[in-house]
C-alpha atoms as a PDB file:
ATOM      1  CA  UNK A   1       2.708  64.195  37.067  1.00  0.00           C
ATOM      2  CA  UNK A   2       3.685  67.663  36.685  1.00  0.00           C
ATOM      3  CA  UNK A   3       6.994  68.797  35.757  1.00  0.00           C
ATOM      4  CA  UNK A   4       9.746  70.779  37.169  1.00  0.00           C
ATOM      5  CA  UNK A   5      12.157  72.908  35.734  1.00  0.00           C
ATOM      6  CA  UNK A   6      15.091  72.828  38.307  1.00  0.00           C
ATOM      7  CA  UNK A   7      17.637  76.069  38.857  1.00  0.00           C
ATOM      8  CA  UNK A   8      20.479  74.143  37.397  1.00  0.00           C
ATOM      9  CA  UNK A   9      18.764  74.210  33.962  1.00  0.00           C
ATOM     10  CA  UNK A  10      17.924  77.920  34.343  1.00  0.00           C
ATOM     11  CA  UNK A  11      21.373  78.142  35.089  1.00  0.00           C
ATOM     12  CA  UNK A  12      22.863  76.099  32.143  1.00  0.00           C
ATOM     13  CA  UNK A  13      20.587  77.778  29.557  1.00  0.00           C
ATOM     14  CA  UNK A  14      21.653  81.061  30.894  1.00  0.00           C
ATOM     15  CA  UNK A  15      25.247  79.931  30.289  1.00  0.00           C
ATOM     16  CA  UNK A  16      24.877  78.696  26.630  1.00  0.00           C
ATOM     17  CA  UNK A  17      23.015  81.547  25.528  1.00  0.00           C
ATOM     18  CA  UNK A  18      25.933  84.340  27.219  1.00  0.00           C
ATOM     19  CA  UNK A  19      28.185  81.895  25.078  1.00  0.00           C
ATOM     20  CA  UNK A  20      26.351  82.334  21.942  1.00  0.00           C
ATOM     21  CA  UNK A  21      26.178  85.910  22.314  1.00  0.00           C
ATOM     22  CA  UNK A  22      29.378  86.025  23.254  1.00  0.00           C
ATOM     23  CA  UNK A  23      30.224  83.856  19.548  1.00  0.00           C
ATOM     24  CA  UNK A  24      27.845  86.193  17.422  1.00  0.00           C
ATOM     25  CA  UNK A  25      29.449  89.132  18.506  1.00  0.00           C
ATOM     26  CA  UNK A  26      33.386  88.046  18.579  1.00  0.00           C
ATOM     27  CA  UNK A  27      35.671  88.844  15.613  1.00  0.00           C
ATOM     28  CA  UNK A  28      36.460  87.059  13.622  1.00  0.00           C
ATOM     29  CA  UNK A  29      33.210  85.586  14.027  1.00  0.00           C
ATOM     30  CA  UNK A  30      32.812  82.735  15.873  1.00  0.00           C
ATOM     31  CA  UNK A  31      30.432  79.339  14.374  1.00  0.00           C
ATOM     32  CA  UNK A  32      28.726  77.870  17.525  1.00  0.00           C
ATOM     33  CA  UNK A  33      26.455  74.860  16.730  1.00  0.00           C
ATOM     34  CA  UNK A  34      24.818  74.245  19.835  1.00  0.00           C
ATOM     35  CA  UNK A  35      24.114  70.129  21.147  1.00  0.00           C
ATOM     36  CA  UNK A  36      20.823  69.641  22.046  1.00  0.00           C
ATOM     37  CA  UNK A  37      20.029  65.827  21.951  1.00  0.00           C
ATOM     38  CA  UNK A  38      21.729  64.187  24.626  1.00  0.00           C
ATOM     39  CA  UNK A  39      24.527  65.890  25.478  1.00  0.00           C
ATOM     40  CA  UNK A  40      26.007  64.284  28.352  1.00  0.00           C
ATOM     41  CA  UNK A  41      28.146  67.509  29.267  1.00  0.00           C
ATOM     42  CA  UNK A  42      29.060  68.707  26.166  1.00  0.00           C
ATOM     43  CA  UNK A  43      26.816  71.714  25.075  1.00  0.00           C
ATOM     44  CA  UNK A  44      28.457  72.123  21.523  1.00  0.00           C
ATOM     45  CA  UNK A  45      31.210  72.982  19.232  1.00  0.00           C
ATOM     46  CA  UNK A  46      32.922  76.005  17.655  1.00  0.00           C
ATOM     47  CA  UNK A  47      34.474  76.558  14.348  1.00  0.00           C
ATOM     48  CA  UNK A  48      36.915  79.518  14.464  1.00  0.00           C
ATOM     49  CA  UNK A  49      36.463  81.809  11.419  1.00  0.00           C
ATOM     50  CA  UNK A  50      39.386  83.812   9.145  1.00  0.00           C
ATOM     51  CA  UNK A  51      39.066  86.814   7.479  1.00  0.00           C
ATOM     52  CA  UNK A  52      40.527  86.352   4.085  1.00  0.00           C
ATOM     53  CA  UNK A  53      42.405  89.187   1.659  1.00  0.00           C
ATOM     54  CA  UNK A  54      38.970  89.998   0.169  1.00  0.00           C
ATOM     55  CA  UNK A  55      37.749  90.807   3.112  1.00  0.00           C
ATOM     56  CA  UNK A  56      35.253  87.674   3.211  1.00  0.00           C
ATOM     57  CA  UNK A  57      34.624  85.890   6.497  1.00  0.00           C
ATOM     58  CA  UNK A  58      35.350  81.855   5.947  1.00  0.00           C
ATOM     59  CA  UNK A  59      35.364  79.030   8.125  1.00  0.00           C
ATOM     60  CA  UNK A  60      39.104  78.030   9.700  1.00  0.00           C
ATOM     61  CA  UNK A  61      38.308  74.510   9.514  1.00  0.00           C
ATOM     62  CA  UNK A  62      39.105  73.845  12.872  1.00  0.00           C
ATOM     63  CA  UNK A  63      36.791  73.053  15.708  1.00  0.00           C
ATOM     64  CA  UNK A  64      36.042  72.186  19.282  1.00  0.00           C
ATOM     65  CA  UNK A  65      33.769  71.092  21.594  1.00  0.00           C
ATOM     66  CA  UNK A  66      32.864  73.074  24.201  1.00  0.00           C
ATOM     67  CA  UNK A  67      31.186  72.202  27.946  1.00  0.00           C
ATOM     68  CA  UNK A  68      29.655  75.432  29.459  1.00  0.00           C
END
């Protein structure tokens, strides 16, 4: 039996990617680890970034998870 990719997916993936972009280009950056093995809903987490005196990007040490 063939399979079938349904537009809710299409949608969804759409969705997680804009947020990714929308991570990799925010600053301070953004840390998105994306959930790919049974997500139930949630589609990952963030860890906000600082930037520090030196001028070096390091993680905030706080994070969420995130439903897109």
């Amino acid at each position: 039996m063939s399979k079938t990719v349904l537009p809710s997916h299409i949608i969804g993936e759409r969705g997680v990617n804009a947020f990714a972009d929308y991570c990799n280009c925010h600053q301070p950056y953004i840390i998105w680890r994306e959930e790919t093995k049974n997500d139930f809903g949630v589609d990952g987490e963030v860890e906000l970034t600082e930037i520090t005196a030196e001028g070096k990007t390091k993680p905030a040490s706080h994070i969420d998870i995130i439903e897109v």
